[in-house]
Protein backbone atom coordinates (compact mmCIF):
# COMPACT_ATOMS: atom_id res chain seq x y z
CA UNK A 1 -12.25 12.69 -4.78
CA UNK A 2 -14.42 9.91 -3.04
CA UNK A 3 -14.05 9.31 0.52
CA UNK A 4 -14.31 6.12 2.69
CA UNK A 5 -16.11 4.04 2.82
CA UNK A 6 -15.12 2.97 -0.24
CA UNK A 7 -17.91 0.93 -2.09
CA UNK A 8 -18.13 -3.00 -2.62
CA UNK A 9 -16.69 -3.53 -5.63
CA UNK A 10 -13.56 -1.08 -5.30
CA UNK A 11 -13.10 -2.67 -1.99
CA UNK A 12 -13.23 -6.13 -4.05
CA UNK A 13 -10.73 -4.70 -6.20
CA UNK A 14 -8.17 -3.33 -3.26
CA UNK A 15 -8.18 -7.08 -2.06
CA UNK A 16 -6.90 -8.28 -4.74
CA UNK A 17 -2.83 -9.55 -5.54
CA UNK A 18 -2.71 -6.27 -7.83
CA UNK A 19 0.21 -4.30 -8.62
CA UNK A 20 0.39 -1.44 -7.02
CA UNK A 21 2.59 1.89 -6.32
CA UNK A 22 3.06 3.80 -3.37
CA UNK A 23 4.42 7.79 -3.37
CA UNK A 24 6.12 9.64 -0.89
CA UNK A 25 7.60 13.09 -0.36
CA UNK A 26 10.88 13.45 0.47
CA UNK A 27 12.18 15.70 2.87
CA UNK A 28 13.79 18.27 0.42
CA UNK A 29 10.18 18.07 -1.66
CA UNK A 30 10.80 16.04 -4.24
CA UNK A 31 8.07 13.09 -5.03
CA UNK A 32 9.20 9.51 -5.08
CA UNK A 33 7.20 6.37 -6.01
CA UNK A 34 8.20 2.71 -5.99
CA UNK A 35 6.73 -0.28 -6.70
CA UNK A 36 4.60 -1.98 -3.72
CA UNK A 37 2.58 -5.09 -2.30
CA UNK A 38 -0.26 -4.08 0.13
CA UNK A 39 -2.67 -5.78 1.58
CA UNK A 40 -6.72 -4.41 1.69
CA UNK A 41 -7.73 -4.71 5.32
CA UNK A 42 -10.74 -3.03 7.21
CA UNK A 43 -10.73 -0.31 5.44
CA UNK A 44 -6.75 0.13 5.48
CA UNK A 45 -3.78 -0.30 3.31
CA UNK A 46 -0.87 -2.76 4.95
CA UNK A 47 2.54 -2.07 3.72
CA UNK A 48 6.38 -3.69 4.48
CA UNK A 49 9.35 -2.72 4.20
CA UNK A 50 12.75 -3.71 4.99
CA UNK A 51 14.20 -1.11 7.77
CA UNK A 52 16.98 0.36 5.15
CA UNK A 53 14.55 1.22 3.08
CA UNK A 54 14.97 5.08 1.97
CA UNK A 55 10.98 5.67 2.20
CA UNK A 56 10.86 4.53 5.91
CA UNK A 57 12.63 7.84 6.84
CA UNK A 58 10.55 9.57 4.25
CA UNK A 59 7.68 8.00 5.98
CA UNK A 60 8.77 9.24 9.19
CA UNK A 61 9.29 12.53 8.05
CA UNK A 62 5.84 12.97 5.87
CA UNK A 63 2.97 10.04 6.57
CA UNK A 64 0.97 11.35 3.36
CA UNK A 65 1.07 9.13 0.97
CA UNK A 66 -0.65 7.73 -1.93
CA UNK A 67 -0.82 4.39 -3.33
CA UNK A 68 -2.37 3.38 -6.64
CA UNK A 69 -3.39 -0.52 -7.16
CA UNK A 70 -3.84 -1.12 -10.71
CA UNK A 71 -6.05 -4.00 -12.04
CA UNK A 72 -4.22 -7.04 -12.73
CA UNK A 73 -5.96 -8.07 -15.75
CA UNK A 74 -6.60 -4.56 -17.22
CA UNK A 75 -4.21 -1.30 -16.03
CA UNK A 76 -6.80 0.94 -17.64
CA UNK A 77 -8.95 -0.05 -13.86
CA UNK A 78 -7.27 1.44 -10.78
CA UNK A 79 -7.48 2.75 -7.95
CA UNK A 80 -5.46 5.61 -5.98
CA UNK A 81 -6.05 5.87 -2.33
CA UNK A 82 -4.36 8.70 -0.57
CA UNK A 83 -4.11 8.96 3.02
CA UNK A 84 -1.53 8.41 5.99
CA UNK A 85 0.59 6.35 8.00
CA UNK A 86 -1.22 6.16 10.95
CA UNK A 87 1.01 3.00 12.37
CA UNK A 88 4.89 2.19 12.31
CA UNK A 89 5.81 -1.12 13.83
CA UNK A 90 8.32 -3.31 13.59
CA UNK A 91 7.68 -6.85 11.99
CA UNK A 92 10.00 -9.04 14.08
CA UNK A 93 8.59 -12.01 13.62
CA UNK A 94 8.07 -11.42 9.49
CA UNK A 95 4.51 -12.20 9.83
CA UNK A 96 3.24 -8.94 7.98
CA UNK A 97 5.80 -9.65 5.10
CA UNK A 98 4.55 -13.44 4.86
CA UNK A 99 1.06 -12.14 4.80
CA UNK A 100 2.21 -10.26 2.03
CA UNK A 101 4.11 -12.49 0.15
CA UNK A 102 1.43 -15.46 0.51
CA UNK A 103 -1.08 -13.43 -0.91
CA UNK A 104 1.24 -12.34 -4.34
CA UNK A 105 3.31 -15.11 -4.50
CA UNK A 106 1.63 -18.12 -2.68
CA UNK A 107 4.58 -18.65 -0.05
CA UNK A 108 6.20 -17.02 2.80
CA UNK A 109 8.78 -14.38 2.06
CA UNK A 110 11.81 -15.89 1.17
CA UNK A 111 14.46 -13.74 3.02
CA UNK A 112 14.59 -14.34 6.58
CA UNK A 113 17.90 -12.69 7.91
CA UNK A 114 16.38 -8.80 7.07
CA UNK A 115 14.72 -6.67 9.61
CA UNK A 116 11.48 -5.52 8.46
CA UNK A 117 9.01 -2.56 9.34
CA UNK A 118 5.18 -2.56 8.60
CA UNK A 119 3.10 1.06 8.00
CA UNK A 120 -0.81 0.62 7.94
CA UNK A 121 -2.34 3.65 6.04
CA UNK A 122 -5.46 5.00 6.87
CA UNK A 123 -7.47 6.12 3.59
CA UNK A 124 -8.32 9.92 3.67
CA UNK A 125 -9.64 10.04 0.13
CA UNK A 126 -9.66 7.73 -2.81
CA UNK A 127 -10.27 7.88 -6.63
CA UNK A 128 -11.34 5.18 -9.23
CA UNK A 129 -10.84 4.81 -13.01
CA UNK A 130 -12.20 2.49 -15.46
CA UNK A 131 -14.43 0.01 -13.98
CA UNK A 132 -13.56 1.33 -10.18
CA UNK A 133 -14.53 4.80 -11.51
CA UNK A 134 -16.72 6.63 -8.74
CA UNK A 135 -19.70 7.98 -10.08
């Protein structure tokens, strides 16, 4: 394991529209992961989520997590941060989840009516593979 900062080109990586999955620990122990966006910013991992979400009160419980972005134009390059939620707010005026959405999708997210909750992680340690693989 690597830790910050993390070096130019798996920085370049991070801030790209890549998939990505984020895992949790649930309160009884058992590991969950779902499908993500993030966002890449100084040095931290943005993530939304609407505020039914199961993982926000896993969140709450247990800020580890991990989240693994996975090249977009070859899986066998990715990159697994793992760190903390250092930040809970709420997004009331859906500007985190437009951010979001306008940098996968090109457009503001879609659903307006939800109440939505962003978590910035702060990146404890970090891992590469492929052609992020730390030397």
């Amino acid at each position: 394991m690597s830790t910050p900062p993390l070096p130019d080109d798996v920085a370049e990586l991070l801030a790209r529209p890549n998939p990505a999955v984020i895992a949790h620990v649930r309160p009884d122990g058992q590991p969950v992961s779902v499908a993500t966006w993030y966002l890449f910013e100084a040095g931290r991992i943005l993530v939304n989520m609407d505020e039914s979400r199961r993982r926000l009160d896993y969140i709450r419980h247990e800020p580890r997590v991990t989240l693994t972005a996975l090249a977009a134009d070859s899986w066998y390059t990715h990159v697994s941060v793992q760190g903390r939620v250092v930040e809970l707010h709420d997004d009331d005026d859906l500007s985190d989840i437009d951010r979001l959405s306008s940098h996968y999708r090109g457009r503001p997210y879609p659903t307006r009516d939800r109440r939505r909750v962003s978590a910035w992680i702060e990146i404890a340690t970090w891992h590469g593979w492929g052609a992020a693989r730390a030397d």
